[in-house]
Each structure stands twice: as C-alpha cells, then as structure tokens.
Protein backbone atom coordinates (compact mmCIF):
# COMPACT_ATOMS: atom_id res chain seq x y z
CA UNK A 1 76.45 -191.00 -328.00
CA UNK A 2 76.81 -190.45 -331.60
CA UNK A 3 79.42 -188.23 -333.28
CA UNK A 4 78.32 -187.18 -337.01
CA UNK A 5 78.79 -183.93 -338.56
CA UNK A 6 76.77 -180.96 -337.77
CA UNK A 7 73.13 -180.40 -339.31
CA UNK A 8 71.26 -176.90 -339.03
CA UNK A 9 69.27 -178.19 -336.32
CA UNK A 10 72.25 -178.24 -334.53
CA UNK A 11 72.95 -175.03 -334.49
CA UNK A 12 71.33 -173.53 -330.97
CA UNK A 13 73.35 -176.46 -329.06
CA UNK A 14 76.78 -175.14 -331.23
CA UNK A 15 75.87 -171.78 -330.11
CA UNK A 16 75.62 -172.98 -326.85
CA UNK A 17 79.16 -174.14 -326.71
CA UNK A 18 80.38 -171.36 -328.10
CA UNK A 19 79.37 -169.01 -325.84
CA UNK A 20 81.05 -171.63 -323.01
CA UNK A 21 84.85 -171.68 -324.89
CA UNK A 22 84.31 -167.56 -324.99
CA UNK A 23 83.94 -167.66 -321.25
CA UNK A 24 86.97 -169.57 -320.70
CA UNK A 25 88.96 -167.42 -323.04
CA UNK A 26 87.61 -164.47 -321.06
CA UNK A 27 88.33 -165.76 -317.97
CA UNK A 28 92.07 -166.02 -318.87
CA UNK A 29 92.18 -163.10 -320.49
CA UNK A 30 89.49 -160.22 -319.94
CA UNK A 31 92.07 -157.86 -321.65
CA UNK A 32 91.74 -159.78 -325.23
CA UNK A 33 88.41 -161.81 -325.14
CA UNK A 34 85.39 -159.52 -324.62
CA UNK A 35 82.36 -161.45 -322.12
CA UNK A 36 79.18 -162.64 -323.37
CA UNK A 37 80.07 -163.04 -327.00
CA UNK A 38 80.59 -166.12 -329.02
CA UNK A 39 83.17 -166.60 -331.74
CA UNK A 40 80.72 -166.82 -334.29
CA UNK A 41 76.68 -165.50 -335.45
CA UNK A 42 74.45 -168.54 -336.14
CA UNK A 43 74.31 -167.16 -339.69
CA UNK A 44 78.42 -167.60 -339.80
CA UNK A 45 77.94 -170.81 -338.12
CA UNK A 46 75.54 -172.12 -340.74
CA UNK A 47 77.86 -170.63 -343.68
CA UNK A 48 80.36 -172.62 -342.12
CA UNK A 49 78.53 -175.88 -341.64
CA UNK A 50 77.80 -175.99 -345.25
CA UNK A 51 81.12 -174.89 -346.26
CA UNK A 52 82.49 -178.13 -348.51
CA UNK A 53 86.43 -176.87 -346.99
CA UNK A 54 85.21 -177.05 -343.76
CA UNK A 55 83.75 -180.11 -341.57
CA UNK A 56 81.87 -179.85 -338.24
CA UNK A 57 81.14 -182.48 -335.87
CA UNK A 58 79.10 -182.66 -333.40
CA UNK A 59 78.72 -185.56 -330.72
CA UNK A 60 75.01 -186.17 -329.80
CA UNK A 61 72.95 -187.75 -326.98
CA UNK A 62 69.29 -187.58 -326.10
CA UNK A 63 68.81 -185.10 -328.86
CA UNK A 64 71.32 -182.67 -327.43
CA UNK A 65 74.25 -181.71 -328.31
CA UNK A 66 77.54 -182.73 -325.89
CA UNK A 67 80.25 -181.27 -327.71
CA UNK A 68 81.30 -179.55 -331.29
CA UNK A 69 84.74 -180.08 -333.59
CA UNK A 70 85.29 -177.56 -336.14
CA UNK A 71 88.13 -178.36 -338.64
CA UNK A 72 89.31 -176.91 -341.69
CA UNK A 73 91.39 -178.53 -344.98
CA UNK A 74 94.45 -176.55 -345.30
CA UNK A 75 97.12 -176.93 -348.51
CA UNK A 76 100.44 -175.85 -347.66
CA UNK A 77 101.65 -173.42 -350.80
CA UNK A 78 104.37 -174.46 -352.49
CA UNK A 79 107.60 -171.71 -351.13
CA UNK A 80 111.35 -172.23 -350.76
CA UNK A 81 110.98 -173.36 -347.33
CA UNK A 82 107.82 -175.58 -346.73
CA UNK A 83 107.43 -178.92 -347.95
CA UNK A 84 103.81 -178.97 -349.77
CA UNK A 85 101.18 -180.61 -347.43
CA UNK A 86 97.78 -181.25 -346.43
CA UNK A 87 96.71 -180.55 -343.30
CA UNK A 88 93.44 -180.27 -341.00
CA UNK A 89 93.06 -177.52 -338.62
CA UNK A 90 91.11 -177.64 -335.71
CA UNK A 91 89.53 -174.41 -335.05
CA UNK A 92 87.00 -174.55 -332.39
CA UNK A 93 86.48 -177.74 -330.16
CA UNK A 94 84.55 -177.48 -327.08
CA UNK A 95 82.37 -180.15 -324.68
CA UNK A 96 80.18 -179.39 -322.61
CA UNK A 97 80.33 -178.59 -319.39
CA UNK A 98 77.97 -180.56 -317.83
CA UNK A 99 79.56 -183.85 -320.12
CA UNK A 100 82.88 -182.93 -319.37
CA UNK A 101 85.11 -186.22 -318.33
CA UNK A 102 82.76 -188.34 -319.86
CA UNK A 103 85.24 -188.93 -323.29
CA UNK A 104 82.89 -186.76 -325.17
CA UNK A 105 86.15 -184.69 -326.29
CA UNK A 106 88.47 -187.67 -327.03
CA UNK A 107 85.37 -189.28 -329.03
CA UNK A 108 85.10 -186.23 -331.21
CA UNK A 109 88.98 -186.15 -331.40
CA UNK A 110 88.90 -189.69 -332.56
CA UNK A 111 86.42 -189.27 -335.33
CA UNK A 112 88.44 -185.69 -335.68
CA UNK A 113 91.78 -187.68 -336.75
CA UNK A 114 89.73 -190.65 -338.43
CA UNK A 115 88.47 -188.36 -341.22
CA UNK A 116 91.90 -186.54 -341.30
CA UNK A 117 93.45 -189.78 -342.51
CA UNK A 118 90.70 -189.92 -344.77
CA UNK A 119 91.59 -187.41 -346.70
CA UNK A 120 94.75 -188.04 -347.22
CA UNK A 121 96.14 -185.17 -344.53
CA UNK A 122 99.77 -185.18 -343.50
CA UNK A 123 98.60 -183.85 -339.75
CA UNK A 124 96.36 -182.32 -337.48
CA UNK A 125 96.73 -179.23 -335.89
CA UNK A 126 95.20 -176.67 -333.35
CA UNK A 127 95.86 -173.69 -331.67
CA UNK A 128 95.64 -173.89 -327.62
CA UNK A 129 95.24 -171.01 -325.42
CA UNK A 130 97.95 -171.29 -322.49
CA UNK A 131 95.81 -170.34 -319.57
CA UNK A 132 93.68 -173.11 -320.43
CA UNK A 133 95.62 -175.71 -318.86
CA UNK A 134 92.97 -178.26 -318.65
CA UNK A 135 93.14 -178.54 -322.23
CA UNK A 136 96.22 -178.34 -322.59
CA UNK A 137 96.45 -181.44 -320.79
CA UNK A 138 94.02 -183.18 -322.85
CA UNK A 139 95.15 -182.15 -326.08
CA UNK A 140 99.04 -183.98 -324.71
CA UNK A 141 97.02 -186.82 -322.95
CA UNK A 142 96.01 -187.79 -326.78
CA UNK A 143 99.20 -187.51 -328.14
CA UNK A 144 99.78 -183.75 -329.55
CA UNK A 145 102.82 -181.88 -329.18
CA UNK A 146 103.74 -178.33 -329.49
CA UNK A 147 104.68 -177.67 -332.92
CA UNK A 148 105.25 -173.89 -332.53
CA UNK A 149 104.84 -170.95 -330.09
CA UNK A 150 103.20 -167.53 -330.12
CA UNK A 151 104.96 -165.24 -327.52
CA UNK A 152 103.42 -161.88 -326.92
CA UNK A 153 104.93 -158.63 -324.84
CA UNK A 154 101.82 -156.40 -323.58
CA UNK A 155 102.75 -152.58 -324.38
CA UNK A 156 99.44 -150.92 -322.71
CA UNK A 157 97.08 -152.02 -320.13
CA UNK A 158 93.63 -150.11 -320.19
C-alpha cells in the first residue's frame, strides 16, 4: 500500500469514499445529512486537490484507492484571546469499507501527522460526528483528545 497525495486520476475512487462517509452521516442522522449525496462534486474535489492550502492523501493498492485524508493549513489570527498558531485540519478522512481494519486509516493518519510536523504546525485537528462511535474510537486509539464540544437542542422535527 502506498499513501501519496491525491492525483486527478484519483478522483472516481475519492468520490467513491465520499459517498460511503455520507452514508454513515445519514445513518446517524437522516434529519441533517440528506442520502445519496457526497460532500463534494468531482469538479470541487479537483479544485481542492490542486488547492496549494489544502493537501489530500490518498492510500493506494492494486491501482485502487483504499482510503482518502483531506487536510487543510489553518493560521490562527492574532485576537486578545488566542495564542497565534498553525494548525492542520482534517476535514474528510474515510477508508474503505471493504479495507477497513487493515491500518489503512492509521497509515494515512501517520503520513497525516508526518507532514503536519513538516510544516511547522502546532496540532492536528478534526471534527468527529458522535454517532460514529467506531471512529471515535479510532481517532482516541491514536492518541486524540477532545479539544472542544458542539452541543445542539433540536427545536422542530419534520
């Protein structure tokens, strides 16, 4: 397996995952994630991958593509309350299915926090979904920790 960043060739195998972590998301929670969509067009997807603020990797077998990273440079503004720092987000990650439990996800997390330190970030971050519980699990099995928390009161149900 080889983890490198993402090329446009790449893109039908992203798209592919994509549509997966939307499933998930809708699974949880049919009332905020719609079904059958993906969280981004192939056109977005390839403005992203050539985006020089953004990085995409991609682990790759056979040809195929196992899994996907997204990750964005973020500069903290200087305020009166945050101490200026770099940081990399992770937007999107997502292994397949079928490669699941293989260390397809901690691979890409690996290479994920290896280019971090190379450029000179303070941390990683990443937003988790709390009905996702199996990666919630993975994401503490590697060593993350809850920085903050989003709480949420429904007012209307459809």
């Amino acid at each position: 397996m080889e983890i490198r960043r993402a090329k446009t060739e790449d893109l039908n195998g992203i798209m592919s995952l994509l549509y997966q972590v939307a499933e998930v998301h809708h699974k949880g929670r049919p009332d905020l994630f719609k079904a059958g969509c993906a969280k981004y067009t192939k056109e977005q997807l390839e403005s992203i991958i050539m985006d020089k603020n953004s990085v995409v990797f991609v682990a790759v077998e056979d040809g195929a593509v196992l899994g996907h990273a997204f990750c964005m440079l973020e500069e903290t503004a200087k305020n009166g309350v945050l101490v200026p720092h770099r940081s990399l987000y992770i937007d999107d990650i997502c292994v397949d299915e079928k490669s699941r439990g293989k260390h397809v996800g901690k691979s890409l997390c690996d290479r994920v926090l290896q280019y971090a330190k190379e450029e000179a970030c303070y941390n990683v971050t990443l937003n988790v979904w709390t009905l996702n519980k199996n990666a919630m699990a993975f994401y503490k099995a590697l060593g993350f920790k809850e920085q903050k928390i989003v709480m949420e009161t429904v007012l209307r149900i459809d």
